[in-house]
Structure formats: C-alpha cells, structure tokens
C-alpha atoms as a PDB file:
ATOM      1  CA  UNK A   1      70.817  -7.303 -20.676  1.00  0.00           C
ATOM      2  CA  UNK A   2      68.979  -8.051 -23.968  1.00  0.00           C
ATOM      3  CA  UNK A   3      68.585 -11.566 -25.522  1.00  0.00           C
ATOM      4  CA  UNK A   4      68.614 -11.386 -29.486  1.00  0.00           C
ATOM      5  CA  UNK A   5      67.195 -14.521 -30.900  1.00  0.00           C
ATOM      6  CA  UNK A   6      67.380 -15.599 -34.736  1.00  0.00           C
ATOM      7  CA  UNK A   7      64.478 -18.235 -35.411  1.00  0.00           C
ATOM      8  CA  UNK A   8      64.993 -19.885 -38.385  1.00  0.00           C
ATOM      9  CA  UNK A   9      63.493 -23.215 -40.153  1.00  0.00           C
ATOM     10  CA  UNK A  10      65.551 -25.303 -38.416  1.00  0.00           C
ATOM     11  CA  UNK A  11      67.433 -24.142 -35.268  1.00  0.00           C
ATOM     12  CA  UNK A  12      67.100 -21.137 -32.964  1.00  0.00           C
ATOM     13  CA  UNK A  13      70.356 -19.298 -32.927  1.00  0.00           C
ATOM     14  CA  UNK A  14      70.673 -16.845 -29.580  1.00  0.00           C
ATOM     15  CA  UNK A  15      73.333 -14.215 -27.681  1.00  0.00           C
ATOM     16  CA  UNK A  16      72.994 -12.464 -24.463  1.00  0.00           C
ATOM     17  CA  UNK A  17      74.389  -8.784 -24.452  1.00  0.00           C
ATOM     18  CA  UNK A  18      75.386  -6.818 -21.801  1.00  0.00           C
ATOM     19  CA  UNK A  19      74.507  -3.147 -22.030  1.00  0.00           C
ATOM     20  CA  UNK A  20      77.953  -2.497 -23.185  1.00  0.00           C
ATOM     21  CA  UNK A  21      77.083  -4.165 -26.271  1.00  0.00           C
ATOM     22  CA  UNK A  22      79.294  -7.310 -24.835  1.00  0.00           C
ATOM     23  CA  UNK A  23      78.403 -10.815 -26.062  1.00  0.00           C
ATOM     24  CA  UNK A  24      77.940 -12.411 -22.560  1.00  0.00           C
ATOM     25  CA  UNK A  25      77.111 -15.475 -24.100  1.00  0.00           C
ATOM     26  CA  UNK A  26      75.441 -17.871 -26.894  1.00  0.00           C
ATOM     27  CA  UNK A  27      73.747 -20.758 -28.382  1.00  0.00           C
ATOM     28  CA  UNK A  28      71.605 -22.472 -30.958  1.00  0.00           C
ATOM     29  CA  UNK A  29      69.012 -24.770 -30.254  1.00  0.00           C
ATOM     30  CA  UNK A  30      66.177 -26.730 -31.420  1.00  0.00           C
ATOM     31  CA  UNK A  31      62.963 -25.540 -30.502  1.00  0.00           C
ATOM     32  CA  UNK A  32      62.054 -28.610 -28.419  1.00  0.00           C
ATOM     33  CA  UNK A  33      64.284 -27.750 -25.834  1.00  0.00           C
ATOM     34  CA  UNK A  34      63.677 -23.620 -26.190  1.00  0.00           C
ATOM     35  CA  UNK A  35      62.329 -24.019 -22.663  1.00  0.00           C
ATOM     36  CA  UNK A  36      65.173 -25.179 -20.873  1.00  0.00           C
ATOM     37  CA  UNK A  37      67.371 -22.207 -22.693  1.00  0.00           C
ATOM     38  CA  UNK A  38      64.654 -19.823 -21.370  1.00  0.00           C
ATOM     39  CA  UNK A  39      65.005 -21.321 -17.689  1.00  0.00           C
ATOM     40  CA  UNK A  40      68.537 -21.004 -18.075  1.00  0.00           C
ATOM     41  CA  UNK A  41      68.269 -17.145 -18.872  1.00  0.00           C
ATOM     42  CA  UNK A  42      66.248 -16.878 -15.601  1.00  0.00           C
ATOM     43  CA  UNK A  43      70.062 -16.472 -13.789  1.00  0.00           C
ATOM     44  CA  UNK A  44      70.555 -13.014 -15.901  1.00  0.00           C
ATOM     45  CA  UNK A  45      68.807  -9.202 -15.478  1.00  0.00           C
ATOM     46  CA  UNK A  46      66.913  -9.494 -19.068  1.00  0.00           C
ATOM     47  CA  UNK A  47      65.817  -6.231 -19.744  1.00  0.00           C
ATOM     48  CA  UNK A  48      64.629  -6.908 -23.412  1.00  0.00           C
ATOM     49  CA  UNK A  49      64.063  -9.993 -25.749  1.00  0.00           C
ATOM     50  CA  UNK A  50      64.619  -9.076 -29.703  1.00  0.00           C
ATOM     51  CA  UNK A  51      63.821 -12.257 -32.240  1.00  0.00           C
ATOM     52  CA  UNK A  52      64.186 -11.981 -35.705  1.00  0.00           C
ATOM     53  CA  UNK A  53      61.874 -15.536 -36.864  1.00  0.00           C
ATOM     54  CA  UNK A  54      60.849 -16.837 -40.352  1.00  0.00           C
ATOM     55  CA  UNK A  55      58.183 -18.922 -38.420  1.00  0.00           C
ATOM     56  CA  UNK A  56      54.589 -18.583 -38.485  1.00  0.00           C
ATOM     57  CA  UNK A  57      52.344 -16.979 -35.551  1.00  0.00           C
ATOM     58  CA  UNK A  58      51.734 -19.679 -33.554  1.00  0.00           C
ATOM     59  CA  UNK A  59      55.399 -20.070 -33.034  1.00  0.00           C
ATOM     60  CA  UNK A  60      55.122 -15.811 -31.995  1.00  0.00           C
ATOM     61  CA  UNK A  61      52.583 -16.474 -29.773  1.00  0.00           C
ATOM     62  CA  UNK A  62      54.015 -19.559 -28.239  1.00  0.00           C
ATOM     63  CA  UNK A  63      57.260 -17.374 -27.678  1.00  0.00           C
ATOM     64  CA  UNK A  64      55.288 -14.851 -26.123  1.00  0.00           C
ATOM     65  CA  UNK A  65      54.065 -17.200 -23.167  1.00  0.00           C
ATOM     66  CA  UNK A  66      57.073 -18.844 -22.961  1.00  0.00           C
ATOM     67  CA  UNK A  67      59.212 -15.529 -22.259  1.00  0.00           C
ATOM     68  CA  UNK A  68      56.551 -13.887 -20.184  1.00  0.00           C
ATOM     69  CA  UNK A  69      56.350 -16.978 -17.812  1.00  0.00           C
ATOM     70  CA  UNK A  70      60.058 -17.309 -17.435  1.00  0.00           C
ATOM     71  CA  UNK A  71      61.388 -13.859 -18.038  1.00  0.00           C
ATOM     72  CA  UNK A  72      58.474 -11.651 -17.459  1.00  0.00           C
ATOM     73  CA  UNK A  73      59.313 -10.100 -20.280  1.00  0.00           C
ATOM     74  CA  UNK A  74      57.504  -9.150 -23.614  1.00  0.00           C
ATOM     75  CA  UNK A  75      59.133 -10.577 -26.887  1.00  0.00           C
ATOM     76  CA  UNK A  76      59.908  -7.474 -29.289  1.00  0.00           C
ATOM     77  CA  UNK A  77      60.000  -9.431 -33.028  1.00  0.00           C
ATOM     78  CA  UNK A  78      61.762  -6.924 -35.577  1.00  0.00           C
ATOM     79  CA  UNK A  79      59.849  -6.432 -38.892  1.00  0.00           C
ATOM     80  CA  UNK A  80      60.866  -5.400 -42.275  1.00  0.00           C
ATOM     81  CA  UNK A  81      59.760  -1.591 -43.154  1.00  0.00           C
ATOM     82  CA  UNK A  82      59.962   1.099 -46.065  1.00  0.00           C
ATOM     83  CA  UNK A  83      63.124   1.749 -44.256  1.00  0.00           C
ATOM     84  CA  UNK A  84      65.452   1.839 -41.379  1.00  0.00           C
ATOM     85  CA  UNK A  85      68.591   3.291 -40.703  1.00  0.00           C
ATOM     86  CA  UNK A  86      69.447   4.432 -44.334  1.00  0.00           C
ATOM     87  CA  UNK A  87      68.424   1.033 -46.029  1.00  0.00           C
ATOM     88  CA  UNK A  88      65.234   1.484 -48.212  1.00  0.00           C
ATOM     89  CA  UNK A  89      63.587  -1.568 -48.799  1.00  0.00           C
ATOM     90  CA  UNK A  90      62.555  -2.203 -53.033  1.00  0.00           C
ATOM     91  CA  UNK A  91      59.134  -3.829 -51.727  1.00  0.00           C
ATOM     92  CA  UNK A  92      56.125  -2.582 -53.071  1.00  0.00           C
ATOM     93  CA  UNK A  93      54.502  -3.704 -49.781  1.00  0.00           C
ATOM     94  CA  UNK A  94      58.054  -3.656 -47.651  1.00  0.00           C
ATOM     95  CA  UNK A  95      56.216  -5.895 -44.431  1.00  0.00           C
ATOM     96  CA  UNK A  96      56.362  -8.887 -46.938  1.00  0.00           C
ATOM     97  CA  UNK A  97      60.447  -8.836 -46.968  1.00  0.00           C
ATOM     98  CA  UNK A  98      61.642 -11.491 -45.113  1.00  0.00           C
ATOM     99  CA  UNK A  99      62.934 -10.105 -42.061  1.00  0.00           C
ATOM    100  CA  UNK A 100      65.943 -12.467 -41.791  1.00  0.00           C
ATOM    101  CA  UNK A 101      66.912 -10.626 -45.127  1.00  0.00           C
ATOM    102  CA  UNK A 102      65.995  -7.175 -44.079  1.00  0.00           C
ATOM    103  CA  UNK A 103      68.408  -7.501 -41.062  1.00  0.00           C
ATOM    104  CA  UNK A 104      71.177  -8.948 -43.206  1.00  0.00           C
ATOM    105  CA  UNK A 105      71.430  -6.125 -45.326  1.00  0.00           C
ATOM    106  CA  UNK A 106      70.638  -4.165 -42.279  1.00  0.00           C
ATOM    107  CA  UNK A 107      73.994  -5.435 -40.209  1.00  0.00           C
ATOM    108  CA  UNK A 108      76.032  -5.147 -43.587  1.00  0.00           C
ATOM    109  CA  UNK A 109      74.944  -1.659 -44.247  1.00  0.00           C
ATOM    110  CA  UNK A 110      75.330  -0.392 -41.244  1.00  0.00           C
ATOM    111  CA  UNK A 111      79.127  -1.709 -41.506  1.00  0.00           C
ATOM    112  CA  UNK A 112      80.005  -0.884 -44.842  1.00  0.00           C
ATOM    113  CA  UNK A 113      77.784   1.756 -46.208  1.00  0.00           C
ATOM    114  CA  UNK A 114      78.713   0.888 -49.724  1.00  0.00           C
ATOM    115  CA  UNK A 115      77.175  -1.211 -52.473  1.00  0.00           C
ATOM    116  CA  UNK A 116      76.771  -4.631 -51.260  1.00  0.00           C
ATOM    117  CA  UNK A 117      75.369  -8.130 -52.497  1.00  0.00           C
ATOM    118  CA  UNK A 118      74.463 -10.402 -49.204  1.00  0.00           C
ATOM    119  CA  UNK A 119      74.170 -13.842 -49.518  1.00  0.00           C
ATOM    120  CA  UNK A 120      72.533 -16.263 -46.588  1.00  0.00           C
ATOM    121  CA  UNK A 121      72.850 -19.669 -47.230  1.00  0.00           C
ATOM    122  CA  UNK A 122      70.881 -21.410 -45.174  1.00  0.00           C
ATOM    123  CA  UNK A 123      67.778 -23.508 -45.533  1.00  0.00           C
ATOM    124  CA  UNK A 124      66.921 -21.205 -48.725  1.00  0.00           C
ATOM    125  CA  UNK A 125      70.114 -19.177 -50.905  1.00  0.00           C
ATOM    126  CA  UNK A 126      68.985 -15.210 -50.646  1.00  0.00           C
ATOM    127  CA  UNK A 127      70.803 -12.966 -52.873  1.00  0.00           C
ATOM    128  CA  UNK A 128      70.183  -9.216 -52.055  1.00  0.00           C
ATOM    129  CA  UNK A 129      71.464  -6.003 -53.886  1.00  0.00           C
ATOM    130  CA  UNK A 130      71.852  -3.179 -52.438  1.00  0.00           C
ATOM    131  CA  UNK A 131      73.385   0.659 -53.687  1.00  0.00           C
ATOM    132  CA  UNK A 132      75.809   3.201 -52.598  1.00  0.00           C
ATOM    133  CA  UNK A 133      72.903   4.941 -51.185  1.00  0.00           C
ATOM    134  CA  UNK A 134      71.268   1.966 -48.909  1.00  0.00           C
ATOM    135  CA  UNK A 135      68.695   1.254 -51.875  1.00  0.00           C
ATOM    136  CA  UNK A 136      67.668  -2.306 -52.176  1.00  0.00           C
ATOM    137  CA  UNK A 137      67.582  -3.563 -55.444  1.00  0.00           C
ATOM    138  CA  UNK A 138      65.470  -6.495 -54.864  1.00  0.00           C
ATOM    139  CA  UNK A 139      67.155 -10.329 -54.759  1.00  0.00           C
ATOM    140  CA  UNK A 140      67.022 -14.083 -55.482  1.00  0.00           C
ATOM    141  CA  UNK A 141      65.588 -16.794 -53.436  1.00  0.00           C
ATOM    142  CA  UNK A 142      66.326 -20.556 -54.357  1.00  0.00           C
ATOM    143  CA  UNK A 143      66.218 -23.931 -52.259  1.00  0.00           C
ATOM    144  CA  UNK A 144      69.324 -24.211 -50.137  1.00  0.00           C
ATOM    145  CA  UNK A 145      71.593 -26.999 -50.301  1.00  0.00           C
ATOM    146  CA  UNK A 146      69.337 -29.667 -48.180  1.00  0.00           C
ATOM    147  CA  UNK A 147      66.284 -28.514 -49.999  1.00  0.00           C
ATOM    148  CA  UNK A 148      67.563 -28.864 -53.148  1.00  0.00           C
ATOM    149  CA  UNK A 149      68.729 -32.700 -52.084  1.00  0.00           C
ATOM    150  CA  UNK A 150      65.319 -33.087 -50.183  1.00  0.00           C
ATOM    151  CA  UNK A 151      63.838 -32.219 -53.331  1.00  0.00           C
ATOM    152  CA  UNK A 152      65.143 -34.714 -55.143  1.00  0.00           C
ATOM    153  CA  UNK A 153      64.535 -37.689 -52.984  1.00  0.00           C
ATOM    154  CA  UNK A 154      60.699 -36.512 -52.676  1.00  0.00           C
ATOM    155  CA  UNK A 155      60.453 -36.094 -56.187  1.00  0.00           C
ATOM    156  CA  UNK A 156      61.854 -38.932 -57.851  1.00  0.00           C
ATOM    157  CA  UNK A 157      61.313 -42.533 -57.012  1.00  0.00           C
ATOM    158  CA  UNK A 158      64.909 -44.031 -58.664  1.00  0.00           C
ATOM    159  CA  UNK A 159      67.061 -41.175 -57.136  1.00  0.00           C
ATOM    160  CA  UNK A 160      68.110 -42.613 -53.538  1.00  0.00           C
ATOM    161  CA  UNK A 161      70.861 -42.247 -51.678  1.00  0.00           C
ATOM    162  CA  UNK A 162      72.743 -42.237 -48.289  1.00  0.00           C
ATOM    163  CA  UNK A 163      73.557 -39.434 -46.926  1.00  0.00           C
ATOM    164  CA  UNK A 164      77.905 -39.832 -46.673  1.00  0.00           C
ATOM    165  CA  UNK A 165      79.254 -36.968 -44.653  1.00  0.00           C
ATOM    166  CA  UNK A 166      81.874 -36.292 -47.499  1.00  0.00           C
ATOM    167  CA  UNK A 167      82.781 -33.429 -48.623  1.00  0.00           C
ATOM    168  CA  UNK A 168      81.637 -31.518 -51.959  1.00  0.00           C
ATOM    169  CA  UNK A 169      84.126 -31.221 -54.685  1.00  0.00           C
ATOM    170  CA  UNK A 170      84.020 -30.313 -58.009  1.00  0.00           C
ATOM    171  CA  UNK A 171      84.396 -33.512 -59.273  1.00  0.00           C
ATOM    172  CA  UNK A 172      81.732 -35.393 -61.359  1.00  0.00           C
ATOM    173  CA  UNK A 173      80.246 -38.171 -58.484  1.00  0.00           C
ATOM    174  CA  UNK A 174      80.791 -41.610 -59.162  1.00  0.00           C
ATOM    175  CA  UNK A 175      78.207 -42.473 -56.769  1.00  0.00           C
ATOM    176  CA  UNK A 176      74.527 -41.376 -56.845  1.00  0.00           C
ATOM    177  CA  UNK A 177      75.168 -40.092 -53.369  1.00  0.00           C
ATOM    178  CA  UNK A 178      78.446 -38.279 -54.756  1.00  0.00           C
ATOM    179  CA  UNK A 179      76.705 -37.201 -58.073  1.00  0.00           C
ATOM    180  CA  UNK A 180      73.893 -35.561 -55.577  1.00  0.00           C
ATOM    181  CA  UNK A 181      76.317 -33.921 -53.060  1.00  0.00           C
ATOM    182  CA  UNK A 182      78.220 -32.488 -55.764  1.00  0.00           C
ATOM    183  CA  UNK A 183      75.442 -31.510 -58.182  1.00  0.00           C
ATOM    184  CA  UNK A 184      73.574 -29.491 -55.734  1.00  0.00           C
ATOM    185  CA  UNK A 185      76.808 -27.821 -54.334  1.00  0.00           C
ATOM    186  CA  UNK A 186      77.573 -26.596 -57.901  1.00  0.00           C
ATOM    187  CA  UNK A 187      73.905 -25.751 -58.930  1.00  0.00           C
ATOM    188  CA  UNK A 188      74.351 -23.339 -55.810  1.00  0.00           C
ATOM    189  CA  UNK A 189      77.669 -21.610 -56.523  1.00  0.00           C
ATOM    190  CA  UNK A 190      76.769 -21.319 -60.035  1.00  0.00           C
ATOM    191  CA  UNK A 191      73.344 -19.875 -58.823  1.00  0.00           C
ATOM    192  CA  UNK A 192      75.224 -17.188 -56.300  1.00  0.00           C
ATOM    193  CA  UNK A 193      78.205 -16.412 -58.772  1.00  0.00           C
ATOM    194  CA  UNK A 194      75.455 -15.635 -62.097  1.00  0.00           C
ATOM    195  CA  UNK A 195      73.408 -13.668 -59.587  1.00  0.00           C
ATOM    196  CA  UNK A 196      76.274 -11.906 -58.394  1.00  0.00           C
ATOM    197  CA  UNK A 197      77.210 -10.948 -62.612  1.00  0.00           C
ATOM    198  CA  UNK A 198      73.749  -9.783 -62.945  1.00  0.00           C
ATOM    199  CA  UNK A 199      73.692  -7.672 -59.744  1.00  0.00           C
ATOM    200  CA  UNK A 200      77.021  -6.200 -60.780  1.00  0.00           C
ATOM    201  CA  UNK A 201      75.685  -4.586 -64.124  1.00  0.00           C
ATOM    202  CA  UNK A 202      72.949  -2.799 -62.178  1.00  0.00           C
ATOM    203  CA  UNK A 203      75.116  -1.253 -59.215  1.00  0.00           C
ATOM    204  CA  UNK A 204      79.255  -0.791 -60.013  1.00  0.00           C
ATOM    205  CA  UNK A 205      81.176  -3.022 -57.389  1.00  0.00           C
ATOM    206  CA  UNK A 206      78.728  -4.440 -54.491  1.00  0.00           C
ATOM    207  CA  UNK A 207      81.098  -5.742 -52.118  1.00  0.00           C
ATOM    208  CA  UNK A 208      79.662  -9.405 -51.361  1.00  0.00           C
ATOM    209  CA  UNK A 209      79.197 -10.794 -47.951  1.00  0.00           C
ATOM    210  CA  UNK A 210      78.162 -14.393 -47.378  1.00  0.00           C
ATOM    211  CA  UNK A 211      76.589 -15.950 -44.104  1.00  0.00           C
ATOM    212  CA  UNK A 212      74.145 -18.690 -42.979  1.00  0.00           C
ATOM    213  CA  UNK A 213      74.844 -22.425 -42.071  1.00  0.00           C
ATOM    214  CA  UNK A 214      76.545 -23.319 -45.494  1.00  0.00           C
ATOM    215  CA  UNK A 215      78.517 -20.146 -46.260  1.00  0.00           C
ATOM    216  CA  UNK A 216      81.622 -21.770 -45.289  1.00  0.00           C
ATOM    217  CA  UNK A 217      81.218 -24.705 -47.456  1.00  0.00           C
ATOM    218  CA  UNK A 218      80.106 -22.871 -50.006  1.00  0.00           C
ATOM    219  CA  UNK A 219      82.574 -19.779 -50.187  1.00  0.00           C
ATOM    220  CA  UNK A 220      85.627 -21.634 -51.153  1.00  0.00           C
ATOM    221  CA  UNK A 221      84.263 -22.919 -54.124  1.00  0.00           C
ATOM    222  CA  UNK A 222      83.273 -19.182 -55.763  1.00  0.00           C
ATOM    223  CA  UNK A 223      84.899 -17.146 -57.507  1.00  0.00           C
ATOM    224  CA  UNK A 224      83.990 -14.139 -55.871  1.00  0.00           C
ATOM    225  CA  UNK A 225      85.841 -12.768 -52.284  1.00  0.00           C
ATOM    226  CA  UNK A 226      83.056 -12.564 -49.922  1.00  0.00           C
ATOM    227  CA  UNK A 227      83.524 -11.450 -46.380  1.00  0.00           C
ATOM    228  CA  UNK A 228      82.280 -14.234 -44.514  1.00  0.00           C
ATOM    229  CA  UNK A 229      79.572 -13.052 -41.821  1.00  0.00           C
ATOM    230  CA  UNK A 230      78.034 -15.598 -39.393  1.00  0.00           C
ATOM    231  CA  UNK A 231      76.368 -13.571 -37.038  1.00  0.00           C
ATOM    232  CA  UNK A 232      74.473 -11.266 -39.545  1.00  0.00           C
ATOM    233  CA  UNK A 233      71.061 -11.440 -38.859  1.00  0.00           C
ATOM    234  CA  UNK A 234      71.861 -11.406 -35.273  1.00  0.00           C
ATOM    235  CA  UNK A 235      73.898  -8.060 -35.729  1.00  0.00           C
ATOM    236  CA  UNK A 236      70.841  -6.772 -37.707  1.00  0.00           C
ATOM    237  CA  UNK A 237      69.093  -6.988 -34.805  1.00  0.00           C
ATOM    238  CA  UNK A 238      71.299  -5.227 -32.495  1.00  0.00           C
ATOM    239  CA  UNK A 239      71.107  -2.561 -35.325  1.00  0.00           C
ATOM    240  CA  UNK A 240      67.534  -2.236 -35.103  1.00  0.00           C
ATOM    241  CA  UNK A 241      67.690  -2.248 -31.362  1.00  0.00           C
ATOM    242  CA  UNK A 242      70.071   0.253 -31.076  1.00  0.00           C
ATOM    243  CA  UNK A 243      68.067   2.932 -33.783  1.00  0.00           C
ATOM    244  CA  UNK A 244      64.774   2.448 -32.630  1.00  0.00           C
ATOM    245  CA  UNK A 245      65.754   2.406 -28.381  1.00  0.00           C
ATOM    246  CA  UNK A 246      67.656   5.577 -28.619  1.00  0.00           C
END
C-alpha cells in the first residue's frame, strides 16, 4: 500500500492506495496533528510513502523521523527534473520548478496528452503552459486569494475588515469587507483569464484544467471551460510512482 502525501502551505492533503491503484482512503490535515494521522496508518501494510511538499527541509527531515518511527518506512519526496514521462520542463535549472507544479502538469499530461494550461489555485495562482508535445512553456505565479487579502490588511493601516463568509460576486462591495472579497476575486479571474489569452497565442488550443482549494469558487466566474481537477498534484504523484517503480 503506498501513502501519497501533498504538503502544502497550509494543510497536508493525503490518500492511501492499494496496489490496485484503489483509493483505500483519505484526508487533509494540519501539520500539528500529522502524528496522530501517521499512528493511524500504523493499522495498514505501507509499502511506500510518496510526498510532494512546498515546505522547507526541516519540515523533510521532520517527516523523515516521523514516518520511520511509525511506519518504518523511508519518505520518497518527488522532485521536479529536465523531464519525466514526456513532459519537458522550460527551466533553465529544472530542480527549481516547484514540484507541486511539475506534478500538476504531470497528472494532466499524462491524461490528456494535448496542449494544456493548468491552473492551481491555492495559497499562490500558478498558470502553466504546456504543448502538443509535453513542452512546458513556462507560467505565472501571483498571491492567491487569502494572500492577496492578507496583503492588504498588512499593508495598509485604514483597510480593515471582518472576514464575512459571503460569497464573491461580481458586484461592486458596498462594504470594505465586500469591496475586498470581491476585488481580490476579480483581480484573480482577470489574472487567470489574460494569462490564459496570452498562453493561447503561443500554443493553438491548451485545454485548461483548474484545481487547488479555490478552483471551485473561482471557475464559475471565468470565461474559460476548465476541467475541474482536485486531486492533481496527488495524481502527479501516482504518475511519478508508477514511471519510475516499474
């Protein structure tokens, strides 16, 4: 059984898979309470842990411990390359790709094996091109939503607001709150709809394919049909296990 474990800035998202390829089960967590999860996992055969993390190397190392105390098992953290399964990274120095990106266009490749633009939306927007023949073009990276909002309260000392749950809309906010929510909800779909134009003069129809946390808020608002993805780092991984274990 392998565990496959996206570490992000926020949240740990994780699936057990059988050797079928069957999603046995899954989870996301913060990392406070990692150790539990791991005890949990003590119940299953783990033959193999692959993490895909955007954290630094004391988190790696930590990890490391953590699995080989529980688990007795060695952590096996994917890395971006010159290439990997037909996708050829643009990177002049490819290791410095984020790997939550790398897999993305990994999983989506490996799907379509067309021209694609992937989108993550999570705590930063990534906007990746990539050609008919699984060459990356290179890509966008911009505060995400909460960033951009974060951003503003840090920044300014007469922009404050609460936080109120509501929805976005496209409607001008009549609130600071409102006028914040709905700002930075537009500055992002207008960011990921221009990139998209721009991306679509260099390669003829990418096909566009949206994930992270705020894809689904996000998506209805553009004017572009992307294939919602939520798992897409994750299924990078498997990928990546699959080509480089057979």
């Amino acid at each position: 059984m392998r565990v496959e474990m996206d570490a992000g800035n926020t949240r740990c998202k994780w699936r057990l898979i059988d050797l079928h390829h069957k999603l046995i089960c899954r989870g996301s967590n913060q990392y406070d309470e990692l150790r539990q999860v791991f005890d949990q996992w003590t119940t299953h055969p783990i033959e193999s842990i692959w993490v895909a993390s955007v954290r630094g190397p004391e988190f790696e190392r930590e990890l490391i411990e953590l699995a080989n105390a529980c688990l007795g098992v060695r952590p096996h953290f994917a890395r971006a390359s010159a290439s990997v399964g037909g996708l050829k990274n643009a990177y002049e120095e490819p290791a410095k790709l984020g790997v939550d990106r790398w897999l993305a266009m990994l999983a989506a490749w490996d799907c379509a094996r067309g021209a694609l633009c992937v989108i993550d939306c999570g705590s930063a927007i990534t906007i990746d091109l990539v050609d008919h023949t699984g060459l990356h073009h290179g890509g966008y990276i911009v505060p995400g939503v909460a960033m951009m909002r974060n951003a503003l309260l840090a920044g300014t000392d007469r922009v404050r607001f609460e936080a109120t749950g509501s929805d976005p809309s496209d409607e001008p906010g009549k609130s600071t709150a409102a006028a914040v929510t709905n700002g930075t909800h537009a500055a992002a779909v207008g960011l990921i709809e221009h990139a998209f134009a721009l991306m679509s003069r260099r390669v003829s129809n990418p096909s566009p394919v949206i994930t992270g946390g705020d894809a689904l808020t996000l998506a209805p608002f553009l004017q572009i049909a992307a294939d919602y993805q939520p798992d897409l780092v994750l299924d990078g991984l498997s990928v990546m296990a699959r080509l480089e274990t057979r």
